[in-house]
Protein backbone atom coordinates (compact mmCIF):
# COMPACT_ATOMS: atom_id res chain seq x y z
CA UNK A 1 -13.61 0.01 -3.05
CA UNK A 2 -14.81 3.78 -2.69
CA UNK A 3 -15.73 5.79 -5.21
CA UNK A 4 -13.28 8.18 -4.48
CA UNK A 5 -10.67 5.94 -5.26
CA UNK A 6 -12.46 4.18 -8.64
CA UNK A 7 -11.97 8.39 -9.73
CA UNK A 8 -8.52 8.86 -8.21
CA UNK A 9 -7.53 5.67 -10.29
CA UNK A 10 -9.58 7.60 -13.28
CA UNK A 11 -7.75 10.44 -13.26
CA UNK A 12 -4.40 9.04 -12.25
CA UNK A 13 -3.72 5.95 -14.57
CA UNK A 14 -0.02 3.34 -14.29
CA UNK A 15 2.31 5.65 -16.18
CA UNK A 16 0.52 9.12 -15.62
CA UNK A 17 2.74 12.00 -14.28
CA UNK A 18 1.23 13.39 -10.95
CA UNK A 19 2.30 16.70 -9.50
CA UNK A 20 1.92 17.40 -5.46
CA UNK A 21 3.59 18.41 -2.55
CA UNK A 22 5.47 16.79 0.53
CA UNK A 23 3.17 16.35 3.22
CA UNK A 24 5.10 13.47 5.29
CA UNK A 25 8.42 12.23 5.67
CA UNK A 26 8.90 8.51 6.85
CA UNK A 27 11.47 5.97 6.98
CA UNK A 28 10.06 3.69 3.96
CA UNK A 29 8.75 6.98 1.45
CA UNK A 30 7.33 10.14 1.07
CA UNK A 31 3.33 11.34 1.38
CA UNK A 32 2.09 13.26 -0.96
CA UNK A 33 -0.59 15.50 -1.48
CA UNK A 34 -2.00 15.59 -5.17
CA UNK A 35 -5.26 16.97 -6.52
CA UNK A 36 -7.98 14.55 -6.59
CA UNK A 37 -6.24 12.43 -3.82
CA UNK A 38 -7.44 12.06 -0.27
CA UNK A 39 -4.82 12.85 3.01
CA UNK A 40 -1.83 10.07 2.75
CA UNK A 41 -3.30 8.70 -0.92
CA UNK A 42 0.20 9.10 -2.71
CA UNK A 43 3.86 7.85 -1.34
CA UNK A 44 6.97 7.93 -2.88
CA UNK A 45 9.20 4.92 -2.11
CA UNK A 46 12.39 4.98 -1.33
CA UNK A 47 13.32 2.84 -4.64
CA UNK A 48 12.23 5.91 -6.61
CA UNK A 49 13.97 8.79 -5.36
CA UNK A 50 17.08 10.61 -6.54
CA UNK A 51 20.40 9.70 -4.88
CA UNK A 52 23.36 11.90 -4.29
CA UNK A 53 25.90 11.87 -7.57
CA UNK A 54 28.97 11.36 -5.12
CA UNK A 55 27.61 8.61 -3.33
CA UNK A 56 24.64 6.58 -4.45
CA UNK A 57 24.01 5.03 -1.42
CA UNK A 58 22.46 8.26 0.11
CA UNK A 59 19.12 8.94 -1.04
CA UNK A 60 18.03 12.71 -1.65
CA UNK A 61 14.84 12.92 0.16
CA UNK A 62 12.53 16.29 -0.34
CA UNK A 63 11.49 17.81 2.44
CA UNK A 64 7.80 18.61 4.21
CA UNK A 65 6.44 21.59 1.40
CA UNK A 66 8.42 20.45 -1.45
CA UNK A 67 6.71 20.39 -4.68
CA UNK A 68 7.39 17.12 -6.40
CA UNK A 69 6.66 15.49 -9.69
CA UNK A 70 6.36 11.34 -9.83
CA UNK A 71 4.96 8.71 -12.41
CA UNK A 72 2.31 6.22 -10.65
CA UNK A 73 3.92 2.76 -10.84
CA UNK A 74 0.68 1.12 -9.01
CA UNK A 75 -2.69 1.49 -8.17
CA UNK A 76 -2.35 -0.20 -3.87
CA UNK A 77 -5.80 -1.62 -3.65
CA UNK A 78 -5.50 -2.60 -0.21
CA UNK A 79 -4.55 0.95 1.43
CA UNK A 80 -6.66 2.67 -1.30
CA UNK A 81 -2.94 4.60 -2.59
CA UNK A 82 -1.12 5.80 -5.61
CA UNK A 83 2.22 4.69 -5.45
CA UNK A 84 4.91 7.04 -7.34
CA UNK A 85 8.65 7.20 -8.08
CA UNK A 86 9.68 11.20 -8.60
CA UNK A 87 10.81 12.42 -11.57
């Protein structure tokens, strides 16, 4: 474990709000960049994003530059990453 991630886990306890931008777009989530967070440190799975209000089997992704606002549901230890659902 780094110590850059001991103080990203500091600053960004399970249930904190986080506030970033899009950087990334894949098929399973969303990268995000946060202050205090190193390149690809925070992703948004699918399982927490907004769907569409006429059908809620499409899922409203944001797009590269978005600013978005998430809640970290777990610290990955692994992959050294926040994981979020957006607010």
């Amino acid at each position: 474990m780094t110590d850059e991630w001991t103080a990203t886990k500091q600053k960004y306890p399970v249930g904190s709000s986080l506030k970033g931008t899009v950087t990334r777009v894949a098929p399973f989530g969303i990268f995000v960049s946060a202050e205090g967070t190193r390149p690809s440190g925070v992703v948004a799975d699918l399982a927490g994003m907004h769907k569409d209000p006429a059908d809620d089997s499409v899922v409203i992704r944001p797009e590269v530059g978005d600013p978005v606002t998430g809640v970290v549901v777990e610290h990955s230890e692994h992959n050294e990453q926040l994981k979020i659902h957006l607010t």
